[in-house]
C-alpha atoms as a PDB file:
ATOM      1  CA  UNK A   1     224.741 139.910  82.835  1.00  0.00           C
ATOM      2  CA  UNK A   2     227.945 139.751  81.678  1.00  0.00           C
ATOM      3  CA  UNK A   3     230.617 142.514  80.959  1.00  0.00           C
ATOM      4  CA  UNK A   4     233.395 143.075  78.850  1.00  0.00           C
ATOM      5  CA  UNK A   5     235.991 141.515  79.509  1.00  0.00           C
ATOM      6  CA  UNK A   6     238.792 143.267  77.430  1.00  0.00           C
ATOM      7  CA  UNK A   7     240.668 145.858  79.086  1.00  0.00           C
ATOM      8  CA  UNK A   8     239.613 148.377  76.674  1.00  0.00           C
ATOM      9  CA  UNK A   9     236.086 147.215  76.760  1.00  0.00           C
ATOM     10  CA  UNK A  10     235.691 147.329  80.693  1.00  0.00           C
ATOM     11  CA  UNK A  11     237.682 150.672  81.151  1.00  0.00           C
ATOM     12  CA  UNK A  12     234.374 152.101  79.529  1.00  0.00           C
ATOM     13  CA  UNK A  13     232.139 150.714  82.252  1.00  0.00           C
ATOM     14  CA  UNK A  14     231.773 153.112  85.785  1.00  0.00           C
ATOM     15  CA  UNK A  15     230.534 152.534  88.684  1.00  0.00           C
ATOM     16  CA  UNK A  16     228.759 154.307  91.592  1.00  0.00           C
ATOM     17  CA  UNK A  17     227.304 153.218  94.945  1.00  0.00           C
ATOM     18  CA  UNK A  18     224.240 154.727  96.706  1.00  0.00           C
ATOM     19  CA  UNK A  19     220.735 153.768  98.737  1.00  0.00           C
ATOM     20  CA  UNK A  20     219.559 151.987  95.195  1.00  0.00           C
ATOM     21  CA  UNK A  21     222.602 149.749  95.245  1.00  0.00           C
ATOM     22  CA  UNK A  22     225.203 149.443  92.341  1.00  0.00           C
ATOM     23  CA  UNK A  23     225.073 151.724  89.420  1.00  0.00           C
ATOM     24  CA  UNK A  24     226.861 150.739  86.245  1.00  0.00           C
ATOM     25  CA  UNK A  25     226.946 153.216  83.434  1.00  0.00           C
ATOM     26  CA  UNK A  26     228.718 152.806  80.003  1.00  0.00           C
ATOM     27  CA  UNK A  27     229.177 155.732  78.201  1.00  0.00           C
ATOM     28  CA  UNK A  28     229.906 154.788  74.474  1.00  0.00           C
ATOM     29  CA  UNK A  29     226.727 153.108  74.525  1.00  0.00           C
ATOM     30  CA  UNK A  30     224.831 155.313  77.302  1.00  0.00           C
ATOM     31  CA  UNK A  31     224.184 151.553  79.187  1.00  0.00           C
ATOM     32  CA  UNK A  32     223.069 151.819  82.557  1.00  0.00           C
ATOM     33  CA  UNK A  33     222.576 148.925  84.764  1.00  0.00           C
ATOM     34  CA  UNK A  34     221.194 148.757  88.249  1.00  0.00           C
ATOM     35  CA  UNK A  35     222.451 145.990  90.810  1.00  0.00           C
ATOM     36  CA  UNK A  36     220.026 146.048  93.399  1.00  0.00           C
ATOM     37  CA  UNK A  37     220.637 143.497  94.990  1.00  0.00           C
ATOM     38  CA  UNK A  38     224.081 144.745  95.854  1.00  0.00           C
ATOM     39  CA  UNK A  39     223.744 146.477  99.785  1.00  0.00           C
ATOM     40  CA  UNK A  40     226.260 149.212 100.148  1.00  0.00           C
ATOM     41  CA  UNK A  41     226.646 150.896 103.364  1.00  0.00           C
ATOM     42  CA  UNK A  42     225.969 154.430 103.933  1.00  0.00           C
ATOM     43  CA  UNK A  43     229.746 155.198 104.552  1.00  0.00           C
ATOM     44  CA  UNK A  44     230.592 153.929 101.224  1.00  0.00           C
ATOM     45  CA  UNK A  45     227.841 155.575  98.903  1.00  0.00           C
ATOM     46  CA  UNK A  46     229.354 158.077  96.031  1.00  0.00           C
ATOM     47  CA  UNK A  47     230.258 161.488  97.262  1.00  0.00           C
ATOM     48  CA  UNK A  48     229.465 163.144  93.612  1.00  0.00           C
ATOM     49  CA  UNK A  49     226.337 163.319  92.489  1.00  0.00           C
ATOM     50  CA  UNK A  50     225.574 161.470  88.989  1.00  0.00           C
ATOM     51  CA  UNK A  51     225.151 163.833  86.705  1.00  0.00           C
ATOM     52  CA  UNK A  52     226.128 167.658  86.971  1.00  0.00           C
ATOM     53  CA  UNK A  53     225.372 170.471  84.585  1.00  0.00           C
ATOM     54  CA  UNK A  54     227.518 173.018  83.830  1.00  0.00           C
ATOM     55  CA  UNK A  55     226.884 176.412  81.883  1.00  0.00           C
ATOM     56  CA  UNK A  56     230.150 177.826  80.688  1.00  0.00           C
ATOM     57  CA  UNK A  57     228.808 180.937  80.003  1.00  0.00           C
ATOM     58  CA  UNK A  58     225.888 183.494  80.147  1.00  0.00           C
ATOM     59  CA  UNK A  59     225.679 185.009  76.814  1.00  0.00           C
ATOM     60  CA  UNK A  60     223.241 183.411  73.756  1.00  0.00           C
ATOM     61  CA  UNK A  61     222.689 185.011  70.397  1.00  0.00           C
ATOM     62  CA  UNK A  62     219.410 184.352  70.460  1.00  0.00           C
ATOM     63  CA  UNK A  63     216.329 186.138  72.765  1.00  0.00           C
ATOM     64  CA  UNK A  64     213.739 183.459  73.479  1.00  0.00           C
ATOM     65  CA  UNK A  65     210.767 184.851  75.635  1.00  0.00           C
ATOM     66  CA  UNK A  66     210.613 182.040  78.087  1.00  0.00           C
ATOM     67  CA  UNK A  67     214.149 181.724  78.558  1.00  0.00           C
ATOM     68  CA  UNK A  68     215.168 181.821  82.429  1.00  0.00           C
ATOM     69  CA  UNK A  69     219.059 181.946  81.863  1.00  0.00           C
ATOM     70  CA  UNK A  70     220.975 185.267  83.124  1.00  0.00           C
ATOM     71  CA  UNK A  71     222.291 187.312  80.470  1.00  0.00           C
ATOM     72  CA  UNK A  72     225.793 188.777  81.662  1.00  0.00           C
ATOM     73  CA  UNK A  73     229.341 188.240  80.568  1.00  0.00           C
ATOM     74  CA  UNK A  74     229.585 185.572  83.038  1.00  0.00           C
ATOM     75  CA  UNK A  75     232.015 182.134  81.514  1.00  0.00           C
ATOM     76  CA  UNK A  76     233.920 180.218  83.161  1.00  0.00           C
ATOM     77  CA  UNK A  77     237.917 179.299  82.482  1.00  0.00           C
ATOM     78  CA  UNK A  78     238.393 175.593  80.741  1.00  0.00           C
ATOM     79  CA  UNK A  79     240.985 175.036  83.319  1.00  0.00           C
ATOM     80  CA  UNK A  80     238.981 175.144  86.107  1.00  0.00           C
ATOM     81  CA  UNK A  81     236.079 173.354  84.580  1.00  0.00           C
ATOM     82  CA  UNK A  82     238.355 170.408  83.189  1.00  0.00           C
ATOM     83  CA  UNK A  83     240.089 170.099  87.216  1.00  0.00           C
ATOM     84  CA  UNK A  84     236.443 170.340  88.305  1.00  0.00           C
ATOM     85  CA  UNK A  85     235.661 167.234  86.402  1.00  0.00           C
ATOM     86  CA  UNK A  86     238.951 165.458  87.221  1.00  0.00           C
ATOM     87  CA  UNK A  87     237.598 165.212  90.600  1.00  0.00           C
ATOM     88  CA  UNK A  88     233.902 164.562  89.978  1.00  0.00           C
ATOM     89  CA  UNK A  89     235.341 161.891  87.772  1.00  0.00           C
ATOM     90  CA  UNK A  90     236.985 160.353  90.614  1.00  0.00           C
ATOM     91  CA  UNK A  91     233.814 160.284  93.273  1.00  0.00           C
ATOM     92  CA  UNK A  92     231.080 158.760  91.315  1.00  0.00           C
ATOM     93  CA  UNK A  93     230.115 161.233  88.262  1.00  0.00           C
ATOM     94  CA  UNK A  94     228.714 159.794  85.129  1.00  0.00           C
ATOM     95  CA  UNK A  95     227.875 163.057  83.221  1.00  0.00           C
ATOM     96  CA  UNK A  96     228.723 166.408  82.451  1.00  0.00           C
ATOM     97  CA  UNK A  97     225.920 168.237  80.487  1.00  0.00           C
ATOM     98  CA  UNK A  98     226.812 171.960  79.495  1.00  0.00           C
ATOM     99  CA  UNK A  99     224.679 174.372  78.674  1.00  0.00           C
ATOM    100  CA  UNK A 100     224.367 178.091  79.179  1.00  0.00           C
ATOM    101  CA  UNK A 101     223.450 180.700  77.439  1.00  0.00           C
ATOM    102  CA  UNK A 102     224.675 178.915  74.377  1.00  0.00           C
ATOM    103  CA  UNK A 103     227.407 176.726  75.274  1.00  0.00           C
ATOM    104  CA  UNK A 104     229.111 176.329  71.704  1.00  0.00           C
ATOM    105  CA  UNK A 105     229.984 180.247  72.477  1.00  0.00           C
ATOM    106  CA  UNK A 106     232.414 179.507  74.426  1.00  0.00           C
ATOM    107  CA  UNK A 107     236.031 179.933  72.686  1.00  0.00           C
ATOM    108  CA  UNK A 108     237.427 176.959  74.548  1.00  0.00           C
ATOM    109  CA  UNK A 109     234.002 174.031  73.654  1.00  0.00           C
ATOM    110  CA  UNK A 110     235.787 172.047  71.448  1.00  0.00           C
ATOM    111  CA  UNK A 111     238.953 171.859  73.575  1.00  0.00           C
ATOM    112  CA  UNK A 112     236.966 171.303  76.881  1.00  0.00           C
ATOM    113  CA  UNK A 113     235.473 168.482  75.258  1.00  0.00           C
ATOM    114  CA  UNK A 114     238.314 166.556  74.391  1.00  0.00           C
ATOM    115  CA  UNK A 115     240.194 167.102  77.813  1.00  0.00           C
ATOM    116  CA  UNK A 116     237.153 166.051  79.745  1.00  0.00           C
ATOM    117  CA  UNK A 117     236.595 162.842  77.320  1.00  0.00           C
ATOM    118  CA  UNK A 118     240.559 161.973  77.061  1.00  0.00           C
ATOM    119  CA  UNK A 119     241.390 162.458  80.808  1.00  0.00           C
ATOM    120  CA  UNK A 120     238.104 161.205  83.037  1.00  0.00           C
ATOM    121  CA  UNK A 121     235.673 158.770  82.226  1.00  0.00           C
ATOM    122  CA  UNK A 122     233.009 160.999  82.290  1.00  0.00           C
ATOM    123  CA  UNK A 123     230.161 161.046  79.187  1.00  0.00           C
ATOM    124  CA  UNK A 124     229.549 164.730  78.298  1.00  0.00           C
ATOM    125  CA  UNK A 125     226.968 166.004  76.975  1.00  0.00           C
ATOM    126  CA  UNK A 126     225.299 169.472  75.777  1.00  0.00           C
ATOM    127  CA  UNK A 127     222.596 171.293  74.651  1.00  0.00           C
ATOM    128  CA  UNK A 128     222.348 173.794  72.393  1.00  0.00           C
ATOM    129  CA  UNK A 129     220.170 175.866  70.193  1.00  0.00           C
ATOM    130  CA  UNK A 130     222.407 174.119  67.340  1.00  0.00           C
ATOM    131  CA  UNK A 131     223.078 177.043  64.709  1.00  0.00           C
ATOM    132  CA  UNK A 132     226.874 176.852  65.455  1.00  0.00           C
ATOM    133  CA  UNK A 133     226.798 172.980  65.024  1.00  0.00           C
ATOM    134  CA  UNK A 134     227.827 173.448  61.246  1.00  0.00           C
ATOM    135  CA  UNK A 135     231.218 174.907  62.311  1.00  0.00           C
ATOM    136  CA  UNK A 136     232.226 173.004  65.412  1.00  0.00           C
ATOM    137  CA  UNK A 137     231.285 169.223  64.430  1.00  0.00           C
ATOM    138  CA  UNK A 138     234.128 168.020  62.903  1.00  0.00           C
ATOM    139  CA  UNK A 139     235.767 169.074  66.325  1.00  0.00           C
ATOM    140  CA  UNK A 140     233.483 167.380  68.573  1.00  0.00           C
ATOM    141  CA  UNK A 141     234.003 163.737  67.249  1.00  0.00           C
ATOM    142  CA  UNK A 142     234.367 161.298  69.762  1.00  0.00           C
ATOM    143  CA  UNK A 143     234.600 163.853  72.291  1.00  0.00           C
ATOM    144  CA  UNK A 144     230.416 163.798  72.826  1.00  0.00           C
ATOM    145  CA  UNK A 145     228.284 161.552  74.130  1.00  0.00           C
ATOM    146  CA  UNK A 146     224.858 162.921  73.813  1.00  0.00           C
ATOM    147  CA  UNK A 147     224.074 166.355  71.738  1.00  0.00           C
ATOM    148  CA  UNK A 148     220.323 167.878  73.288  1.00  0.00           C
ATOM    149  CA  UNK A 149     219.087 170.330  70.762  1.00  0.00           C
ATOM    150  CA  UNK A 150     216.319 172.748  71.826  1.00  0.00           C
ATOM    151  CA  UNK A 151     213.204 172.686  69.321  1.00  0.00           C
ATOM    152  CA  UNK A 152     210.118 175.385  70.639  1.00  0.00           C
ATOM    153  CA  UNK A 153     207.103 174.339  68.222  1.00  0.00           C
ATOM    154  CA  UNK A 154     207.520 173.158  64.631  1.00  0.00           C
ATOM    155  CA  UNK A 155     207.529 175.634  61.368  1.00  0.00           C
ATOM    156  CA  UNK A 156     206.034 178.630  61.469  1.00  0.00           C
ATOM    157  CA  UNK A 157     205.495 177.979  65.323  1.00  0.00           C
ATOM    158  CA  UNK A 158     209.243 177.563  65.998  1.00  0.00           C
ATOM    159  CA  UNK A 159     210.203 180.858  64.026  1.00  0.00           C
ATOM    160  CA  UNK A 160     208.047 182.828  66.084  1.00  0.00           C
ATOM    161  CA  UNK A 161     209.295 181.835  68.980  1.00  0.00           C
ATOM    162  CA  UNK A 162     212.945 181.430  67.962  1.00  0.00           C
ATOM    163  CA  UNK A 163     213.221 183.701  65.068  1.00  0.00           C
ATOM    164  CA  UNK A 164     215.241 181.413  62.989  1.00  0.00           C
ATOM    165  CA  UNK A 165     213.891 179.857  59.789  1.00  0.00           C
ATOM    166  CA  UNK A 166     212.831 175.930  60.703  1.00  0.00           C
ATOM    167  CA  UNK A 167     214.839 174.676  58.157  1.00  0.00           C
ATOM    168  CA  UNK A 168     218.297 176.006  59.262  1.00  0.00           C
ATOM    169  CA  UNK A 169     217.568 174.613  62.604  1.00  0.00           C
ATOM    170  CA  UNK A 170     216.505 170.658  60.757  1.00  0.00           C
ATOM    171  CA  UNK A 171     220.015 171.501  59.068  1.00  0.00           C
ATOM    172  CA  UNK A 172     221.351 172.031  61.974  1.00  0.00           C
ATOM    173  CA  UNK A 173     219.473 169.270  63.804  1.00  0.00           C
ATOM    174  CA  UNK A 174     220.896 166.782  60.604  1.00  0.00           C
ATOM    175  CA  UNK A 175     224.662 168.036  61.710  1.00  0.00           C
ATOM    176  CA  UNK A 176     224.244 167.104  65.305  1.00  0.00           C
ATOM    177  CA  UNK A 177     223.325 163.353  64.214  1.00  0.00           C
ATOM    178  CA  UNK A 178     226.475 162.871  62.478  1.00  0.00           C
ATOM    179  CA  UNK A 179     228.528 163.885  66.047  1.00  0.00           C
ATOM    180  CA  UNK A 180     226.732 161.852  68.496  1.00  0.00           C
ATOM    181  CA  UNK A 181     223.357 160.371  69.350  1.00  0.00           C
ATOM    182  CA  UNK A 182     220.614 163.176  70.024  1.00  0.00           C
ATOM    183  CA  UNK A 183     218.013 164.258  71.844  1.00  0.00           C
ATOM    184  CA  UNK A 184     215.209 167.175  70.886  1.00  0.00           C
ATOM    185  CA  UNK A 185     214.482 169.082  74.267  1.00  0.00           C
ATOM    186  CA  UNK A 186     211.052 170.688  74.168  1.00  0.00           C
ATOM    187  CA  UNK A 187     209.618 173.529  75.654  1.00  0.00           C
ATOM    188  CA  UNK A 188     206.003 172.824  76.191  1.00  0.00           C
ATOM    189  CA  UNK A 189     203.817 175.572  76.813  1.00  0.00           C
ATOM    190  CA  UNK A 190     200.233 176.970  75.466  1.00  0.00           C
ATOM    191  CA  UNK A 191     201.884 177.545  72.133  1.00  0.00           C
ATOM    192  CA  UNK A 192     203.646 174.323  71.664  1.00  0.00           C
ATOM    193  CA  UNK A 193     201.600 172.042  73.251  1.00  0.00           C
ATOM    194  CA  UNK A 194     198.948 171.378  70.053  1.00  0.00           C
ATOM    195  CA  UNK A 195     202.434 170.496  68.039  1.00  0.00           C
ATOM    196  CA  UNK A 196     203.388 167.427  70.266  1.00  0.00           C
ATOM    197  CA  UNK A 197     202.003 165.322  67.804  1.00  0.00           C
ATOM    198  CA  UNK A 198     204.272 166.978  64.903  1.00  0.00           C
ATOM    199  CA  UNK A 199     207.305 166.915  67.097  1.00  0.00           C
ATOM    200  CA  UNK A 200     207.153 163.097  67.582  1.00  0.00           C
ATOM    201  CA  UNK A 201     207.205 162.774  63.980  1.00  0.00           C
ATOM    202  CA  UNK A 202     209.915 164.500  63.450  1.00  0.00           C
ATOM    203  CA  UNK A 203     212.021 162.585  66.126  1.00  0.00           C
ATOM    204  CA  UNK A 204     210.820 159.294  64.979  1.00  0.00           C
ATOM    205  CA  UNK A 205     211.601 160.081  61.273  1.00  0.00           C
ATOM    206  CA  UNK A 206     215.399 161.471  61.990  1.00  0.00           C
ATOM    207  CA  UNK A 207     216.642 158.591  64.171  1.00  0.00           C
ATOM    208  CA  UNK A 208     216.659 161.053  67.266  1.00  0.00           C
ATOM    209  CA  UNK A 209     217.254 159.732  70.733  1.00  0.00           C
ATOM    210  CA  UNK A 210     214.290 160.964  72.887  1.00  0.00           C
ATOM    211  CA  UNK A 211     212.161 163.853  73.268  1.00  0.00           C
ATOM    212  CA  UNK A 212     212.490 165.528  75.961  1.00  0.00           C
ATOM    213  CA  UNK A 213     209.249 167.568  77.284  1.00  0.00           C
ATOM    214  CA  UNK A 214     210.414 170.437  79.627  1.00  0.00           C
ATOM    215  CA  UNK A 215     206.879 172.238  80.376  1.00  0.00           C
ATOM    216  CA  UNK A 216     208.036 176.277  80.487  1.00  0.00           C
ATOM    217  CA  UNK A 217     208.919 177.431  83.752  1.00  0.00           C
ATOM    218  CA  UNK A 218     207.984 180.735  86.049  1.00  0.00           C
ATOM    219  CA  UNK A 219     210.225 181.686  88.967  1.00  0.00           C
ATOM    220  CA  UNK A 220     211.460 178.097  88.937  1.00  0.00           C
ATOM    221  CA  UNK A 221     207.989 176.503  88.899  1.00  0.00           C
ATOM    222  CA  UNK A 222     205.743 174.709  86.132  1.00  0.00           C
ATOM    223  CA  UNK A 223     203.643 177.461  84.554  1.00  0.00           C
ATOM    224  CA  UNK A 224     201.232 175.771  82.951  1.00  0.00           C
ATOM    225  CA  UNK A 225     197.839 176.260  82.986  1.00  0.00           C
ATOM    226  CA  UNK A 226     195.604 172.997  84.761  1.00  0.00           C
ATOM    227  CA  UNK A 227     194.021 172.233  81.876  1.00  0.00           C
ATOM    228  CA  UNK A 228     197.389 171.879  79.552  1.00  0.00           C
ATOM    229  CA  UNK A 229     199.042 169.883  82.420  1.00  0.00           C
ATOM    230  CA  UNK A 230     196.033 167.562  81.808  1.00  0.00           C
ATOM    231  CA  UNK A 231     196.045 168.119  78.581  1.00  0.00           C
ATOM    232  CA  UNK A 232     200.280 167.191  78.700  1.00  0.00           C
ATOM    233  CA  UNK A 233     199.428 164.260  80.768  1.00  0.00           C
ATOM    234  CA  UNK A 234     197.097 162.541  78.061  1.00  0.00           C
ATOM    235  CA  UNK A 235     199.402 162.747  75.401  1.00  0.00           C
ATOM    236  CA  UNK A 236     202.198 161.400  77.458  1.00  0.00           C
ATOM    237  CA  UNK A 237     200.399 158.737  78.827  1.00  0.00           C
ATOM    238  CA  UNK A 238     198.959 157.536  74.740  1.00  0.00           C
ATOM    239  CA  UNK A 239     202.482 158.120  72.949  1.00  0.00           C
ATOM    240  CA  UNK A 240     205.138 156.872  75.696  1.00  0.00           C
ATOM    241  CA  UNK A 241     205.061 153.365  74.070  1.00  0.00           C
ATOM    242  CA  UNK A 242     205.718 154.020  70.414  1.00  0.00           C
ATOM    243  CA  UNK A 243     207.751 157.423  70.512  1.00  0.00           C
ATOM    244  CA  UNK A 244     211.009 158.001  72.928  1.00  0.00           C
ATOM    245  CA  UNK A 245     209.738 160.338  74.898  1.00  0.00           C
ATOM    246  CA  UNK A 246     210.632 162.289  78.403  1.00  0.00           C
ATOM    247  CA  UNK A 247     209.626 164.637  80.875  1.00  0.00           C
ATOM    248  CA  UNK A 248     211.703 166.769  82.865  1.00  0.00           C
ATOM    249  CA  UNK A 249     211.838 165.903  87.153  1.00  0.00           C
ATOM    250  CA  UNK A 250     210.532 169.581  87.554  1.00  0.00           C
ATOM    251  CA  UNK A 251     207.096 168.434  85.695  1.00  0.00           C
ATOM    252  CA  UNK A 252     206.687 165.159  87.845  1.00  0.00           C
ATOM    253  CA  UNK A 253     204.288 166.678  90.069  1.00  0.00           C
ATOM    254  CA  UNK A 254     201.977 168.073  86.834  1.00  0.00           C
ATOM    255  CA  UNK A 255     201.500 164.517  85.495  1.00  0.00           C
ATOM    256  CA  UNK A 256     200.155 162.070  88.297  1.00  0.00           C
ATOM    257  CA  UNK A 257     201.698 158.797  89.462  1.00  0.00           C
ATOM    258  CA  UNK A 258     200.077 156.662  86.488  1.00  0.00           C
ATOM    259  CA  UNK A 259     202.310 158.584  83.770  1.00  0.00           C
ATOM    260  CA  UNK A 260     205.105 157.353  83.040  1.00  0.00           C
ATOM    261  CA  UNK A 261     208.403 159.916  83.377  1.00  0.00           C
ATOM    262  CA  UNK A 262     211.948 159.245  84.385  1.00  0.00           C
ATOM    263  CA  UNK A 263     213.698 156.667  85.865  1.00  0.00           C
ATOM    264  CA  UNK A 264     213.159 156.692  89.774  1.00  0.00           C
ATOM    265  CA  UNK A 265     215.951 158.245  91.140  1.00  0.00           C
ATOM    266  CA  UNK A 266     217.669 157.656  94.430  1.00  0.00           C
ATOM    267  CA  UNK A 267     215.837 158.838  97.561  1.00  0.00           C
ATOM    268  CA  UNK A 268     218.355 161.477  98.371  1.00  0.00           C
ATOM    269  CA  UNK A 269     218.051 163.499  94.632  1.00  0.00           C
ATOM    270  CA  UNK A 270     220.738 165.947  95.588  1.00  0.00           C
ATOM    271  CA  UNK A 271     222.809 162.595  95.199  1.00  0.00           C
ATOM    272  CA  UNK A 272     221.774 162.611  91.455  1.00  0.00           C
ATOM    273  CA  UNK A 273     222.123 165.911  90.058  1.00  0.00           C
ATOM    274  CA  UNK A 274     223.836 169.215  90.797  1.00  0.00           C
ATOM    275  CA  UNK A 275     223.967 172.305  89.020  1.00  0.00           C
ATOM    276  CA  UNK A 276     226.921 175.276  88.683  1.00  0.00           C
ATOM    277  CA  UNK A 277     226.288 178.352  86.576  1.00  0.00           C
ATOM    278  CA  UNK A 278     228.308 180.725  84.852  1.00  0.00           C
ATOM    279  CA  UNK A 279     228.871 182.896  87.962  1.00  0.00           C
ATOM    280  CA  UNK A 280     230.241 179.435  89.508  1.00  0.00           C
ATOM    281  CA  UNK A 281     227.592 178.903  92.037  1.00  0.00           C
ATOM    282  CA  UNK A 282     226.760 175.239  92.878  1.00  0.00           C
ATOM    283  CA  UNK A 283     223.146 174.895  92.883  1.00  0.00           C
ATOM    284  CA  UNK A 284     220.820 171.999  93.752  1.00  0.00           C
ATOM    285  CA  UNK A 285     218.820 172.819  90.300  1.00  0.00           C
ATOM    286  CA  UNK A 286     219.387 175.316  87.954  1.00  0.00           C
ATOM    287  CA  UNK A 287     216.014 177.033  88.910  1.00  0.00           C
ATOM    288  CA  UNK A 288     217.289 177.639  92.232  1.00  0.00           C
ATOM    289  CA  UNK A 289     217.757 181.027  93.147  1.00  0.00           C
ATOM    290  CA  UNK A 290     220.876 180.881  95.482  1.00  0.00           C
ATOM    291  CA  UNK A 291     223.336 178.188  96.165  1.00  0.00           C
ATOM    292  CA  UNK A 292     227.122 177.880  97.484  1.00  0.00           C
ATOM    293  CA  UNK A 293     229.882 180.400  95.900  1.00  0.00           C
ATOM    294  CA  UNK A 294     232.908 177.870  94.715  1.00  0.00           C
ATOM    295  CA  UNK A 295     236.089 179.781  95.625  1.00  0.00           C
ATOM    296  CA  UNK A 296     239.418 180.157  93.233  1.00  0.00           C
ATOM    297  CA  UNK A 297     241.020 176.811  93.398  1.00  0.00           C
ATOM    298  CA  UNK A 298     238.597 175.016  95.885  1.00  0.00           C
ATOM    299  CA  UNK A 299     237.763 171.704  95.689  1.00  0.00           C
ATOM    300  CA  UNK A 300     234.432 170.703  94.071  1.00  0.00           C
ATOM    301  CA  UNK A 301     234.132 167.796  96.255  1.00  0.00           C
ATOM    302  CA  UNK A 302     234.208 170.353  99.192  1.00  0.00           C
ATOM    303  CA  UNK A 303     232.007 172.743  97.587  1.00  0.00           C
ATOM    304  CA  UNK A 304     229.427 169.534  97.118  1.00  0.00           C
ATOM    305  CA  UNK A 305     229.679 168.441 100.785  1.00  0.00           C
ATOM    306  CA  UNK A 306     229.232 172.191 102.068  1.00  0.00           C
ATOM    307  CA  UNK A 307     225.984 172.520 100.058  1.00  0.00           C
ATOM    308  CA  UNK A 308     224.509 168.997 100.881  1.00  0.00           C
ATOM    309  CA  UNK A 309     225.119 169.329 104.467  1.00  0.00           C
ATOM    310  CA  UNK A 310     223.659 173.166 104.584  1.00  0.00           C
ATOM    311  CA  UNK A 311     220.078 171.666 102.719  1.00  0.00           C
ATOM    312  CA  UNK A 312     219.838 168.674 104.692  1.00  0.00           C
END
């Protein structure tokens, strides 16, 4: 393998150490490459974890059913959220996805956006239920990595659930490709499930990214039923080679060790992905129920440490 060698070109590439080995991640082109070979000693592995969502605020304009997100007046300040990921930046962090509520609420996106992807090499990322896309795009250029737009069912399916007519949202869906590559996140659940097969379509006709199955969650478990978890497995394990598709870590356990899922991640998890909410609580997933209060103008890389060391 061989990198860039400009200055420009390499200042794109990070790099992270853990139990795996050497982590490279580029993220213009969302490369990542794996050194295995590499030994790094414990001492030396990356404090921050590699990925760490965010949700800048509670509120959504939208009611979905299955929705587990709080709904209070709950958002946090782009100061603290762009000196947040300064420092994440700095120990190992490859990503910042926000979400929420609906992140594009927040009166600072845009400008949160560009600090994070002008001052740290961090990619960001978001998703969204995309009906605000229209009037924020032309803001988010080049400040977005990945865009992850939620899609419950297809047609008449998604307006029940949603209550927004299916073609605004493939409108929407259409803006989001012209920002930044794109992924369709997927709520599967009794309803949805029989419209896999239409949802791949769709994703391999538009050019998205992946699809991203997130089975629907109850008090911050899988809630599906045995027989659609069997029923989810099948359809994984016949489409994974001909459509881009993905299943959330929380659904691991519902599919059995012959489907393929996500990339195995480092034996210590809590290494890979971290969660704060709108209340600023740092979480180990953002099902869990409690975590560690951040404090005014502490440092995240303390706040990290504290929680790791209290769930070890």
């Amino acid at each position: 393998m061989s990198l860039p060698a400009s200055p420009r070109e390499s200042a794109r590439w990070r790099s992270r150490t853990g139990p795996l080995g050497l982590h490279l991640f580029n993220r213009v082109t969302g490369t990542n490459v794996l050194l295995d070979e590499v030994r790094c000693p414990v001492e030396g592995w990356s404090r921050a974890p590699r990925s760490l969502s965010i949700a800048l605020l509670d509120a959504c304009d939208l009611s979905c059913s299955f929705c587990y997100a709080p709904k209070t007046v709950n958002r946090l300040g782009a100061a603290e959220v762009l000196a947040w990921t300064r420092e994440l930046s700095e120990n190992g962090t490859f990503n910042i996805g926000f979400g929420g509520g609906e992140p594009t609420l927040h009166p600072d996106f845009a400008r949160i956006c560009r600090d994070i992807s002008v001052e740290t090499g961090v990619a960001v990322s978001f998703t969204t239920h995309g009906y605000h896309l229209p009037k924020v795009a032309g803001s988010l250029h080049g400040s977005v990595n990945f865009i992850r737009v939620s899609m419950d069912g297809v047609g008449p399916t998604y307006e029940r659930i949603r209550r927004r007519p299916f073609d605004q949202f493939l409108a929407a869906l259409q803006v989001a490709l012209t920002v930044s590559p794109v992924g369709v996140n997927y709520v599967v659940n009794a309803d949805t499930l029989s419209e896999l097969d239409d949802a791949a379509d769709l994703v391999l006709r538009l050019g998205v990214r992946e699809l991203l199955l997130l089975p629907q969650m109850d008090g911050g478990v899988p809630s599906l039923s045995a027989e659609h978890a069997a029923r989810l497995s099948s359809w994984v394990a016949e489409n994974h080679r001909h459509v881009p598709v993905r299943v959330s870590a929380m659904a691991m356990g519902l599919l059995g060790e012959d489907v393929p899922v996500l990339p195995v991640d480092e034996p210590d998890s809590r290494r890979q992905y971290l969660h704060i909410d709108a209340a600023r609580t740092l979480k180990t997933c953002s099902h869990a129920s409690s975590g560690y209060q951040i404090a005014a103008g502490e440092s995240i890389m303390d706040a990290i440490d504290k929680i790791l060391r209290s769930t070890q």
